[in-house]
N, C-alpha and C. Protein backbone atom coordinates (compact mmCIF):
# COMPACT_ATOMS: atom_id res chain seq x y z
N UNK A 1 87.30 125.55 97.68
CA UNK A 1 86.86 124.27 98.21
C UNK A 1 86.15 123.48 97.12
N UNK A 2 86.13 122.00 97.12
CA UNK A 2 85.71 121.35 96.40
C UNK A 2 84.40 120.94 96.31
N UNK A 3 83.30 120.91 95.94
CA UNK A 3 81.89 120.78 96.57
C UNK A 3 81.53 119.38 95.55
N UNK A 4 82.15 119.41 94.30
CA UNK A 4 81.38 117.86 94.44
C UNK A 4 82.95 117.69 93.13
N UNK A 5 82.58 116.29 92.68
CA UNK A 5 83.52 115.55 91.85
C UNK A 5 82.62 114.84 90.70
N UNK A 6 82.91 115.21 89.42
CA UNK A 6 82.10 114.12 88.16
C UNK A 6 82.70 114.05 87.48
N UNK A 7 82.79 112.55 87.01
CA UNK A 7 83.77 111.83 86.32
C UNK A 7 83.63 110.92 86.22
N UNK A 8 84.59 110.16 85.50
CA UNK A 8 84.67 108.50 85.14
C UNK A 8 85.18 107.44 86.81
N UNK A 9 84.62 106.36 87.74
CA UNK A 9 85.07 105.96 88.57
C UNK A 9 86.22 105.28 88.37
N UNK A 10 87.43 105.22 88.24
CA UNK A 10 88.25 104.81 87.73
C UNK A 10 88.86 103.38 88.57
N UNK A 11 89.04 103.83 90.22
CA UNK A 11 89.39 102.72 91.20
C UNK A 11 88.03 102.92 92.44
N UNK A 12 87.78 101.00 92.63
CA UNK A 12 86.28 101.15 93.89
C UNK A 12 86.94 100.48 94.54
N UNK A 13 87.14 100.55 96.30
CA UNK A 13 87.60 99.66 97.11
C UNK A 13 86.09 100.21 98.11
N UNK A 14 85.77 99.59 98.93
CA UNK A 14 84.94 99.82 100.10
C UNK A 14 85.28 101.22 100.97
N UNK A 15 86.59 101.79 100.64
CA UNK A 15 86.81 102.98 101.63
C UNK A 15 87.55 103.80 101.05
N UNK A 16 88.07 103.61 99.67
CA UNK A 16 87.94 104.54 99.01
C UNK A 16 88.10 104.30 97.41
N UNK A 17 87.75 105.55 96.83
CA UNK A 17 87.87 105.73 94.90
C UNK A 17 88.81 106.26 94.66
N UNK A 18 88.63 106.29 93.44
CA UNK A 18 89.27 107.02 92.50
C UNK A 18 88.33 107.97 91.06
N UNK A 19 88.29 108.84 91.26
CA UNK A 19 87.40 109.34 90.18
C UNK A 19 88.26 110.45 89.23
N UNK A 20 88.26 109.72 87.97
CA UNK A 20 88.70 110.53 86.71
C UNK A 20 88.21 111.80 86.32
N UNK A 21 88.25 112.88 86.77
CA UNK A 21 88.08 114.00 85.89
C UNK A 21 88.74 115.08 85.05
N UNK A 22 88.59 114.61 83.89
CA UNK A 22 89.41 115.25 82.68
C UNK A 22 90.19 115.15 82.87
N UNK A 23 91.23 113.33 82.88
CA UNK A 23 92.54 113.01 83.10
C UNK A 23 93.53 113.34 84.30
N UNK A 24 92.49 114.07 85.42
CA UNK A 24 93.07 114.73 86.65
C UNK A 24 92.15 113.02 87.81
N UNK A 25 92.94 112.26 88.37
CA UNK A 25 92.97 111.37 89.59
C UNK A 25 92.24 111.70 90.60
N UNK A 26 91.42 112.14 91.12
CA UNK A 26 90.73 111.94 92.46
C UNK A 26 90.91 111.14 93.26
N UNK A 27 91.28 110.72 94.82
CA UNK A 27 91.65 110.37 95.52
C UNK A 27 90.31 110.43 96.43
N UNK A 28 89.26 109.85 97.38
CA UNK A 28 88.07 110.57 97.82
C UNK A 28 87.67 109.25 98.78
N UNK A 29 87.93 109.46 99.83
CA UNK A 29 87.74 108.51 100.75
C UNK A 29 86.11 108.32 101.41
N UNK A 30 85.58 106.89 101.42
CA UNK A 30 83.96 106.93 101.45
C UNK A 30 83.76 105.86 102.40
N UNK A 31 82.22 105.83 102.35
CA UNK A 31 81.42 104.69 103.69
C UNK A 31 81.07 103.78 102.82
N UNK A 32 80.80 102.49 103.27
CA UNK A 32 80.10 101.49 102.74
C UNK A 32 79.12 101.82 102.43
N UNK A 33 78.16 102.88 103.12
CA UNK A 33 76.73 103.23 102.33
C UNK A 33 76.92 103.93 101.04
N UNK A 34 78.26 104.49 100.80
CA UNK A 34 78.22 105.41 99.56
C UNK A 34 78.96 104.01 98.65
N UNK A 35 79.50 103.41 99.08
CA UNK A 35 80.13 102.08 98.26
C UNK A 35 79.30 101.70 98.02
N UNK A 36 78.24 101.05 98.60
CA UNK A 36 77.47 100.53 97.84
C UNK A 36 76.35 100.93 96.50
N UNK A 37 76.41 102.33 96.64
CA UNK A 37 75.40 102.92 95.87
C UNK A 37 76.57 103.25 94.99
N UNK A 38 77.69 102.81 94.41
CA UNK A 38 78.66 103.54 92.93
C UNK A 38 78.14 102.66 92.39
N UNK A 39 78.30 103.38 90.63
CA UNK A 39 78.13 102.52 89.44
C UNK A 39 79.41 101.50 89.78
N UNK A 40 79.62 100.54 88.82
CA UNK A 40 80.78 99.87 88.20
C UNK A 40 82.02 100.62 87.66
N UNK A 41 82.84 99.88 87.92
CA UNK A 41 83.85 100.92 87.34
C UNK A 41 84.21 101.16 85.94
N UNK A 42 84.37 102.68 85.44
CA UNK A 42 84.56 103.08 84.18
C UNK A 42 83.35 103.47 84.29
N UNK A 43 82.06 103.82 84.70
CA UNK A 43 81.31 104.59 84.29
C UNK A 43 81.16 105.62 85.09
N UNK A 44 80.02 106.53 84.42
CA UNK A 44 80.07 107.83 85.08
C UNK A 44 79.24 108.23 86.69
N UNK A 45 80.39 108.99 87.24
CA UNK A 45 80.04 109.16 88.72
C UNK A 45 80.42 110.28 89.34
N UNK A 46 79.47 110.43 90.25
CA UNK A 46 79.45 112.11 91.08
C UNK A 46 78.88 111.95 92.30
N UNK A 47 80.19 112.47 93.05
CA UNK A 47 79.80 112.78 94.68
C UNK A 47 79.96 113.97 94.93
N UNK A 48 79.41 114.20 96.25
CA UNK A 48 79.09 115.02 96.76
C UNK A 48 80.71 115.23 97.63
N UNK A 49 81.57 116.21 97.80
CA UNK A 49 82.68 116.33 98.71
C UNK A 49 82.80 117.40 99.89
N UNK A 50 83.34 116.69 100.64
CA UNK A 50 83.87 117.45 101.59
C UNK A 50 85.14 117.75 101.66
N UNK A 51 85.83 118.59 101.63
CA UNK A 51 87.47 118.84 101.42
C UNK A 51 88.03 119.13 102.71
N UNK A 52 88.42 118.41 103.26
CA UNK A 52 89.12 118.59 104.13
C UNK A 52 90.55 118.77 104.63
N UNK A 53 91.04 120.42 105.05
CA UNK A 53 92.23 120.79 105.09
C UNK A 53 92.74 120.52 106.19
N UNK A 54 94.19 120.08 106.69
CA UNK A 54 95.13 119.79 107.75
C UNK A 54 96.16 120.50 107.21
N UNK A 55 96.69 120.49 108.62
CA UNK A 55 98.33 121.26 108.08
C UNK A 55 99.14 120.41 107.34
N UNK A 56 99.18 119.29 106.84
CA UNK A 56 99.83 118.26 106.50
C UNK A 56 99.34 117.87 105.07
N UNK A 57 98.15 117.66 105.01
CA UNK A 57 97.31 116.89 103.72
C UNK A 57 96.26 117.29 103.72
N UNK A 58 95.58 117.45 102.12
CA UNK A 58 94.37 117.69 102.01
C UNK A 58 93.57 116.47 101.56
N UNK A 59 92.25 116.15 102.45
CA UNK A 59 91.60 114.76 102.04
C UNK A 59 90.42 114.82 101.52
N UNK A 60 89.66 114.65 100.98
CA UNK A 60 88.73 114.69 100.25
C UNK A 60 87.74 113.12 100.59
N UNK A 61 86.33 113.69 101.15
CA UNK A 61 85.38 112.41 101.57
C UNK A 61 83.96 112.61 100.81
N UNK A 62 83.96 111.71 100.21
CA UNK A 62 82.94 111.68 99.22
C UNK A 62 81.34 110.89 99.52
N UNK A 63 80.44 111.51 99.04
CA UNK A 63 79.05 111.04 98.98
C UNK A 63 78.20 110.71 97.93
N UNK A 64 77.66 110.02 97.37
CA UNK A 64 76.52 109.85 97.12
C UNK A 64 75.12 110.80 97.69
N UNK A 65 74.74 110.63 98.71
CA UNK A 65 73.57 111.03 99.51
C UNK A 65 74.11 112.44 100.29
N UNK A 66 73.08 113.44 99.92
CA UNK A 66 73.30 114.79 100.63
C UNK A 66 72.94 114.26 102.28
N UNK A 67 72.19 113.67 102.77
CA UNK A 67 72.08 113.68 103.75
C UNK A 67 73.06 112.99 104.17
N UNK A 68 73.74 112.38 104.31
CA UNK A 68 74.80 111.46 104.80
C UNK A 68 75.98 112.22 104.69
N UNK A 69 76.07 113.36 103.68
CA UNK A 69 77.90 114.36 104.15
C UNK A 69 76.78 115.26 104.68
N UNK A 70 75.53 115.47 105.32
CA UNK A 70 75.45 116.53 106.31
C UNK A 70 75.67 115.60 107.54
N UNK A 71 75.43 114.08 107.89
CA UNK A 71 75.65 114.23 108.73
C UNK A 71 77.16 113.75 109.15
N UNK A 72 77.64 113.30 108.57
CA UNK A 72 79.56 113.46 108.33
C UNK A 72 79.83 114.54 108.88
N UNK A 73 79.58 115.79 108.15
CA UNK A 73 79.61 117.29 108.79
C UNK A 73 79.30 117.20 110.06
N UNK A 74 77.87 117.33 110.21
CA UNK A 74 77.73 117.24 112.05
C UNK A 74 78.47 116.42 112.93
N UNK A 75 79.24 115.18 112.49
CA UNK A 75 79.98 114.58 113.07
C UNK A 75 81.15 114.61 113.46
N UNK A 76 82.07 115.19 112.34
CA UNK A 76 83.06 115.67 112.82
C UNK A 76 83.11 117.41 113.60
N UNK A 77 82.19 117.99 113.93
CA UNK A 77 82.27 118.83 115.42
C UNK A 77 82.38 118.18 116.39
N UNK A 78 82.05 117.23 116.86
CA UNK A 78 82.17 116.68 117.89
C UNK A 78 83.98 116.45 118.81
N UNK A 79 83.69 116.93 119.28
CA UNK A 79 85.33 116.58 120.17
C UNK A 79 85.81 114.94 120.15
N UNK A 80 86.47 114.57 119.59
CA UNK A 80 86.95 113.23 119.44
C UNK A 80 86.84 112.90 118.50
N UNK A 81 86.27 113.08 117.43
CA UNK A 81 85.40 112.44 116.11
C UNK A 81 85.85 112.99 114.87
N UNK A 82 86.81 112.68 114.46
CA UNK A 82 87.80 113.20 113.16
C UNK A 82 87.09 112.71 111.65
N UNK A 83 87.58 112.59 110.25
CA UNK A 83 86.83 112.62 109.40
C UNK A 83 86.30 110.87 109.17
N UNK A 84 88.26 110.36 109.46
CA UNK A 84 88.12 108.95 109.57
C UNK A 84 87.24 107.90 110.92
N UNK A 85 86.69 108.72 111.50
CA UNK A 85 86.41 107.77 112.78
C UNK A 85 84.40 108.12 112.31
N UNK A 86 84.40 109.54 111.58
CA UNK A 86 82.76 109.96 111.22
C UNK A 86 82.65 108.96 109.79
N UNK A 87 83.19 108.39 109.36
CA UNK A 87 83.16 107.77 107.91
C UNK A 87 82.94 106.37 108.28
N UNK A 88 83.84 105.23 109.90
CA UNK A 88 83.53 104.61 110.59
C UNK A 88 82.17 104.36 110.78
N UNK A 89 81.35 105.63 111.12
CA UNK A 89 80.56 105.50 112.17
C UNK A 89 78.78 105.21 111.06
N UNK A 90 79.25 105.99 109.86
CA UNK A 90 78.72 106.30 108.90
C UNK A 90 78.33 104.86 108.18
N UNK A 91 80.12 103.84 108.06
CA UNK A 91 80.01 102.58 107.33
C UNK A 91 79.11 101.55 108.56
N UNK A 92 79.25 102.08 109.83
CA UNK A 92 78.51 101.24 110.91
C UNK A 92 76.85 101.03 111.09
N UNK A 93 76.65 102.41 110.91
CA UNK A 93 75.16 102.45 110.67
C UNK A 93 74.87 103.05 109.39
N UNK A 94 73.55 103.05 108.79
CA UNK A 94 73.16 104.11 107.79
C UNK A 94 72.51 105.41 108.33
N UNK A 95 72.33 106.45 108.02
CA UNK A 95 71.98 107.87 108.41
C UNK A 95 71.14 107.48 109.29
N UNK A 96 69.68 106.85 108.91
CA UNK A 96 68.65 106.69 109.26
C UNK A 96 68.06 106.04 110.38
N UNK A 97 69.29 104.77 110.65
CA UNK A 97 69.33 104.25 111.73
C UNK A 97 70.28 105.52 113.03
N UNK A 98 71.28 105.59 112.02
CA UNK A 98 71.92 106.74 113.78
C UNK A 98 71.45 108.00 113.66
N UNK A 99 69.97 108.50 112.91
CA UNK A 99 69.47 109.28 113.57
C UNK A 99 68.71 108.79 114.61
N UNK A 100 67.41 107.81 114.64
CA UNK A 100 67.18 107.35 115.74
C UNK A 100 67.92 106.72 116.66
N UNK A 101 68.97 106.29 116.56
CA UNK A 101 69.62 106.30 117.53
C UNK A 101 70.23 107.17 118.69
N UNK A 102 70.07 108.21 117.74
CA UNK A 102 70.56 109.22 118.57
C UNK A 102 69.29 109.83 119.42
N UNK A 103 67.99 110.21 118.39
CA UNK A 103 66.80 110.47 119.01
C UNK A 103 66.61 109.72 120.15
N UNK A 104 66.73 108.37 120.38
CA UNK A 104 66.29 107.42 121.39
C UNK A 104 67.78 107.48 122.47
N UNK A 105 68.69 108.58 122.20
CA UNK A 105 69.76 108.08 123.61
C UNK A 105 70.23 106.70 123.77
N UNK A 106 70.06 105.74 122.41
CA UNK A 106 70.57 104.62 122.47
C UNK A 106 72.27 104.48 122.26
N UNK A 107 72.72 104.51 123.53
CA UNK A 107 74.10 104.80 124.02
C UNK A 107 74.49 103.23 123.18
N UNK A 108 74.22 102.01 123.59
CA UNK A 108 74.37 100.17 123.18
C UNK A 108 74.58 100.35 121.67
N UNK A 109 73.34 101.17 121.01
CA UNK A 109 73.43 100.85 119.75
C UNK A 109 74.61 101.37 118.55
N UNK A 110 74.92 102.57 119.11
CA UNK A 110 75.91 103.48 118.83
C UNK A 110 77.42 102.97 118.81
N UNK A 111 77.61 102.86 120.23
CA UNK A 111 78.95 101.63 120.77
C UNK A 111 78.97 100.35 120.01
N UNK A 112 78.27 99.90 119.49
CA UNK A 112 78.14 98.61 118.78
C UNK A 112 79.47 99.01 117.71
N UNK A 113 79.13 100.20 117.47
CA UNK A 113 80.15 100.80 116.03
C UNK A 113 81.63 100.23 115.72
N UNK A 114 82.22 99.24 115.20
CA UNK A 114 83.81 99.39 115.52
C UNK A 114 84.41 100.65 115.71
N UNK A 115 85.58 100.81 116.68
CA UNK A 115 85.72 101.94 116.65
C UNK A 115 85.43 102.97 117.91
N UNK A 116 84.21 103.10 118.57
CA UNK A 116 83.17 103.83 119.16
C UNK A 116 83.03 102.93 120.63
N UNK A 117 83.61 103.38 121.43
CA UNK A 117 83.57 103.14 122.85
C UNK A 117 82.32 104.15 123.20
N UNK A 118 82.06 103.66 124.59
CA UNK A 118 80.97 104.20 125.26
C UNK A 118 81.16 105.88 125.71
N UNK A 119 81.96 105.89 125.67
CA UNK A 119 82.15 107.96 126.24
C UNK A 119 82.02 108.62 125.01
N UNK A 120 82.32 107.97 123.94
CA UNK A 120 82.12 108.73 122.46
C UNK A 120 81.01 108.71 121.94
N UNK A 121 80.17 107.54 121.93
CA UNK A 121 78.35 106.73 121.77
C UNK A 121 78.23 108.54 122.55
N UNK A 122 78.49 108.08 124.31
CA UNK A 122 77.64 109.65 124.94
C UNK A 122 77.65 110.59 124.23
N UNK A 123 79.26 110.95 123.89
CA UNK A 123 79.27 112.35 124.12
C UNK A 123 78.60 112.57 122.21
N UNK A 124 78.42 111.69 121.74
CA UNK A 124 77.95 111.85 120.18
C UNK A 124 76.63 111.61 120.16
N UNK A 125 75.86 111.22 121.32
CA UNK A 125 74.57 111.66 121.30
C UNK A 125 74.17 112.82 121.98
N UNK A 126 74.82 113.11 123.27
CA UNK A 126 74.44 114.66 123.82
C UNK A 126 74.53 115.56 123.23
N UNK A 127 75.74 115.59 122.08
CA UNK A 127 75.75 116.86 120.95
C UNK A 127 74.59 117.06 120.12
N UNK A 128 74.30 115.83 119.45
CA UNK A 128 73.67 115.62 118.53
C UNK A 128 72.27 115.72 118.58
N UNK A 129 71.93 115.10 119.52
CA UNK A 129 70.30 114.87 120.21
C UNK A 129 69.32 116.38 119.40
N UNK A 130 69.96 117.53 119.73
CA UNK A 130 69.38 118.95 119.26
C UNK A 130 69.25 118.93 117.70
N UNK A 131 70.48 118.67 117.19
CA UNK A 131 70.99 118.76 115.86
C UNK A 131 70.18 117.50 114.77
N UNK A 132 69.02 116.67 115.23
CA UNK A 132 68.69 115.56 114.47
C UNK A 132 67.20 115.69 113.69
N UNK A 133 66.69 115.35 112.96
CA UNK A 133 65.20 115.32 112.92
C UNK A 133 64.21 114.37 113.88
N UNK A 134 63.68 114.82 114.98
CA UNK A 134 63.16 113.69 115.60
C UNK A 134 61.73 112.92 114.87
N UNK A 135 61.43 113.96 114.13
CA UNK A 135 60.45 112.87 113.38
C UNK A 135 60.69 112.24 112.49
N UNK A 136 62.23 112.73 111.67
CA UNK A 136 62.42 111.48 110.90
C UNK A 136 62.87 110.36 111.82
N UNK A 137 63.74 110.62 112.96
CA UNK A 137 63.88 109.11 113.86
C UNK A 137 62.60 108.18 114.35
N UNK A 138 61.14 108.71 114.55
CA UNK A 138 60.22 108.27 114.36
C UNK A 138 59.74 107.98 113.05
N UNK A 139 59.97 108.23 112.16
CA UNK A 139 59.80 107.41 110.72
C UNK A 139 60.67 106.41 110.69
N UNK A 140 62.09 106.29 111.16
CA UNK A 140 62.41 105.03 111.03
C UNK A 140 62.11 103.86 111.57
N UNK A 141 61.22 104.59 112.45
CA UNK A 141 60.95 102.96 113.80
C UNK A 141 59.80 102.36 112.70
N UNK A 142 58.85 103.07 111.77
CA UNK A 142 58.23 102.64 111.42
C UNK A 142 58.26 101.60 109.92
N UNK A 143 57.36 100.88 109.87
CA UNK A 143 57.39 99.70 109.12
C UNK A 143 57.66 100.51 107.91
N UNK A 144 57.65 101.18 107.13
CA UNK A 144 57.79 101.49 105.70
C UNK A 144 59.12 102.48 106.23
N UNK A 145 59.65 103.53 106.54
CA UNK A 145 60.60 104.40 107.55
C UNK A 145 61.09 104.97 106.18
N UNK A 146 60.09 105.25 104.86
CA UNK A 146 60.44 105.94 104.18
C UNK A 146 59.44 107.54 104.24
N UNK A 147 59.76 108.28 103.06
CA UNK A 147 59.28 109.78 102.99
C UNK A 147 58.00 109.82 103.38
N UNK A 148 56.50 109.43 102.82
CA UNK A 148 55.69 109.23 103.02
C UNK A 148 55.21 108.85 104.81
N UNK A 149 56.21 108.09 105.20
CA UNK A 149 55.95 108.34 106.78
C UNK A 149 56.48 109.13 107.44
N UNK A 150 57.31 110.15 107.20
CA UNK A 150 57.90 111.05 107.73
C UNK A 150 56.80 112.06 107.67
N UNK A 151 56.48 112.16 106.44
CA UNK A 151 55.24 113.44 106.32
C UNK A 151 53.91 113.12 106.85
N UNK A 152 53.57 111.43 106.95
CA UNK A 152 52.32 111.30 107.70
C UNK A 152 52.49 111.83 109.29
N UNK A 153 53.68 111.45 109.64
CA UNK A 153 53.65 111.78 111.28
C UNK A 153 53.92 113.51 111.34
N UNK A 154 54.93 113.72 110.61
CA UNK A 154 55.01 115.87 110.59
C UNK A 154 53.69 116.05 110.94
N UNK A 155 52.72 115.48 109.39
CA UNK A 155 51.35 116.68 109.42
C UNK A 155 50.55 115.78 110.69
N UNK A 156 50.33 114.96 111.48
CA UNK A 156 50.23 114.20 112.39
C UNK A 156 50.29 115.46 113.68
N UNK A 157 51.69 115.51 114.13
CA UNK A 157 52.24 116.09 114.62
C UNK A 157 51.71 117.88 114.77
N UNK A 158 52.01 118.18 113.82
CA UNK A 158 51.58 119.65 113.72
C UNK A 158 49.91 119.53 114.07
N UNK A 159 49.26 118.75 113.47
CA UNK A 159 48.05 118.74 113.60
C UNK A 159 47.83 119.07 115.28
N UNK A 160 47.88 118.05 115.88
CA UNK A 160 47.92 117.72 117.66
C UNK A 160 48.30 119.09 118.16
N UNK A 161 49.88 119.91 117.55
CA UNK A 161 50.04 120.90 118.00
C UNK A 161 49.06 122.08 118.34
N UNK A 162 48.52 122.19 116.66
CA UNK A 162 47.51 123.46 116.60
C UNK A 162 46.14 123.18 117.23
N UNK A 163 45.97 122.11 117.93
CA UNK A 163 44.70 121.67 119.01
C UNK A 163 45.17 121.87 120.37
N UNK A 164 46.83 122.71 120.25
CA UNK A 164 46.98 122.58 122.21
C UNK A 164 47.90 121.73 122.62
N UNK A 165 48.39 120.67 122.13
CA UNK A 165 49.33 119.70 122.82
C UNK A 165 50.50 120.29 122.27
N UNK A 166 51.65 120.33 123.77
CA UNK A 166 52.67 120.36 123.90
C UNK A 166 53.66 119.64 122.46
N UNK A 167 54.81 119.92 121.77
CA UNK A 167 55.28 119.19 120.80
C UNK A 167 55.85 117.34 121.21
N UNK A 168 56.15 117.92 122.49
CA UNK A 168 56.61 116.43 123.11
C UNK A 168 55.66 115.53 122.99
N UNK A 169 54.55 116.01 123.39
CA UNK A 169 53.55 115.16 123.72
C UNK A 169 52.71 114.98 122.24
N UNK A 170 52.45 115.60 121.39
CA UNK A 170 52.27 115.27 120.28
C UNK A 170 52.81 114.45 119.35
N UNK A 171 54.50 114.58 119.65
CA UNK A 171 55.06 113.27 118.98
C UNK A 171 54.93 111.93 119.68
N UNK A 172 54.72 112.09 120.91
CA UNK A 172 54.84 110.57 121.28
C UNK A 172 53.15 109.80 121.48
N UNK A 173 52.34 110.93 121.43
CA UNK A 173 50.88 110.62 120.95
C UNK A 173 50.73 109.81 119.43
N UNK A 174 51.66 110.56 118.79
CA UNK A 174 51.49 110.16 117.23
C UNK A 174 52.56 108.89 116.99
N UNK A 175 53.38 108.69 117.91
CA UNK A 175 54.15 107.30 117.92
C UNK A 175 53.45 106.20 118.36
N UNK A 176 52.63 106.54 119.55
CA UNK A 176 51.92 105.77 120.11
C UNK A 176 50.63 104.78 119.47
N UNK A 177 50.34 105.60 118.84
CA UNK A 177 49.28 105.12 117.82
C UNK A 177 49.85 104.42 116.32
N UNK A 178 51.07 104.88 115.81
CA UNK A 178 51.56 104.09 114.86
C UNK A 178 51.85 102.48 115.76
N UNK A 179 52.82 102.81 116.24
CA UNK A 179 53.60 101.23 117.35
C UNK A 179 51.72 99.95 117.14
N UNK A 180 50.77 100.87 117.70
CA UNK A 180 49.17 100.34 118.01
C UNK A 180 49.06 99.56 116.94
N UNK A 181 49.13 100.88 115.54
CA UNK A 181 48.31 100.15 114.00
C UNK A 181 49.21 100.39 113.25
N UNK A 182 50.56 99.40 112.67
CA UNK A 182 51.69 99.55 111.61
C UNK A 182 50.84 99.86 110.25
N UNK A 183 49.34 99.30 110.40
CA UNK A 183 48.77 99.40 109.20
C UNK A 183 48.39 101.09 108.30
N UNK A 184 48.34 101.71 109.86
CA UNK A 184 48.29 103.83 109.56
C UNK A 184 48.82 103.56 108.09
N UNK A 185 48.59 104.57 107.00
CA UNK A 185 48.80 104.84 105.89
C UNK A 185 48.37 106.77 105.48
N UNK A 186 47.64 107.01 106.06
CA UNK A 186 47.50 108.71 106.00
C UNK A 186 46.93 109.30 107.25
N UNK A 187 47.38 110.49 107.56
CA UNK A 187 47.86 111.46 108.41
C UNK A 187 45.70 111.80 109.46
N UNK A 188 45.35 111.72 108.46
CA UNK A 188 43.70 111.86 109.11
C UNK A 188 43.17 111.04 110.29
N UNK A 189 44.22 109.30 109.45
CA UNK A 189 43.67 108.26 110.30
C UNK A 189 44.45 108.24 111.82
N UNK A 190 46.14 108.65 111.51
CA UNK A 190 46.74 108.82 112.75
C UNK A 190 46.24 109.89 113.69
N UNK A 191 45.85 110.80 113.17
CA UNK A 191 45.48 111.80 114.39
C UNK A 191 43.96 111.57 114.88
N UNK A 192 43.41 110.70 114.25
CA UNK A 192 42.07 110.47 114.87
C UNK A 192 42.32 108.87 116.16
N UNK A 193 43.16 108.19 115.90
CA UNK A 193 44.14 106.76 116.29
C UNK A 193 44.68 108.34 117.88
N UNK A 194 45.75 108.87 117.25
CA UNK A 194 45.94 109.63 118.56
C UNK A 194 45.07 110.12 119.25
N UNK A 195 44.00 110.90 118.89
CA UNK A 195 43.48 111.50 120.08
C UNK A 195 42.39 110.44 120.78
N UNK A 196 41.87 109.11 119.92
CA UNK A 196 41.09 108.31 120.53
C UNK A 196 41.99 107.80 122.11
N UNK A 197 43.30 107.57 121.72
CA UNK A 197 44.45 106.84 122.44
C UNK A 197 44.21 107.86 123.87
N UNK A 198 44.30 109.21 124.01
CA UNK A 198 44.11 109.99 124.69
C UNK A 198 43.56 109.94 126.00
């Protein structure tokens, strides 16, 4: 199996490349989020692949971002949801948004997807719902919805835990109080913001 590709980008279209390695063509079909993050063409480039075998053809879907071919991966388990319809769904949203989307059961936002009717939105959040980070989907609601807020709400989170609160109720204690003050910036001030909220 192929696990990644580096080389010269030789052809960029929005859905798929071409990547030169050592005079051997790559063929590597991608999302607009990974389109947008390639160099120019003729310089040097490396994705991340997924190789995908059929009885017919072998296709090859390429990344940029590890998190985005894991969740490609998780996507195509899904019953209905093949490599081309998870690459769709991928160019529709970015990771970050259809993880909270999925965290929040937002069936509307999902369906928005070209592509993605409402029984597929369901059945691609009921799978998934288990399979997501819910506190990174609560880092995205938030105003910065980068690393730094992911780890303020974790140690947030854990904190509340090891005082007794349920995990449910600890995350939505610690949401509750961000939504309050977008201004939160470290993990001391949110859990003192949560338990005042209390």
């Amino acid at each position: 199996m192929i696990a990644f590709l580096q080389g010269k980008l030789a052809e960029k279209t929005p859905a798929v490349v071409v990547i030169d390695v050592q005079g051997v063509g790559y063929e590597v079909f991608i999302s607009l989020g990974t389109y947008d993050r390639l160099p120019a063409g003729g310089e040097p480039c490396r994705l991340l692949i997924h190789h995908h075998i059929r009885e017919d053809a072998q296709l090859l879907f390429g990344f940029v971002l590890a998190e985005e071919k894991a969740m490609f991966e998780r996507l195509i388990t899904i019953s209905g949801v093949g490599p081309k319809t998870a690459l769709g769904i991928l160019s529709g949203l970015t990771v970050t948004e259809l993880t909270a989307a999925i965290a929040d059961g937002d069936v509307k936002r999902v369906s928005t997807i070209r592509g993605i009717g409402k029984k597929t939105a369901e059945r691609l959040i009921v799978e998934l719902r288990d399979k997501v980070n819910p506190l990174e989907a609560m880092a995205a609601r938030t105003a910065g919805g980068g690393d730094p807020a992911v780890a303020m709400l974790r140690d947030t989170v854990l904190a509340l835990t090891q005082l007794g609160f349920p995990q449910d109720q600890a995350r939505k204690m610690a949401q509750a109080a961000l939504d309050a003050d977008a201004s939160i910036r470290d993990a001391e001030t949110l859990l003192r913001k949560s338990l005042s909220s209390k």
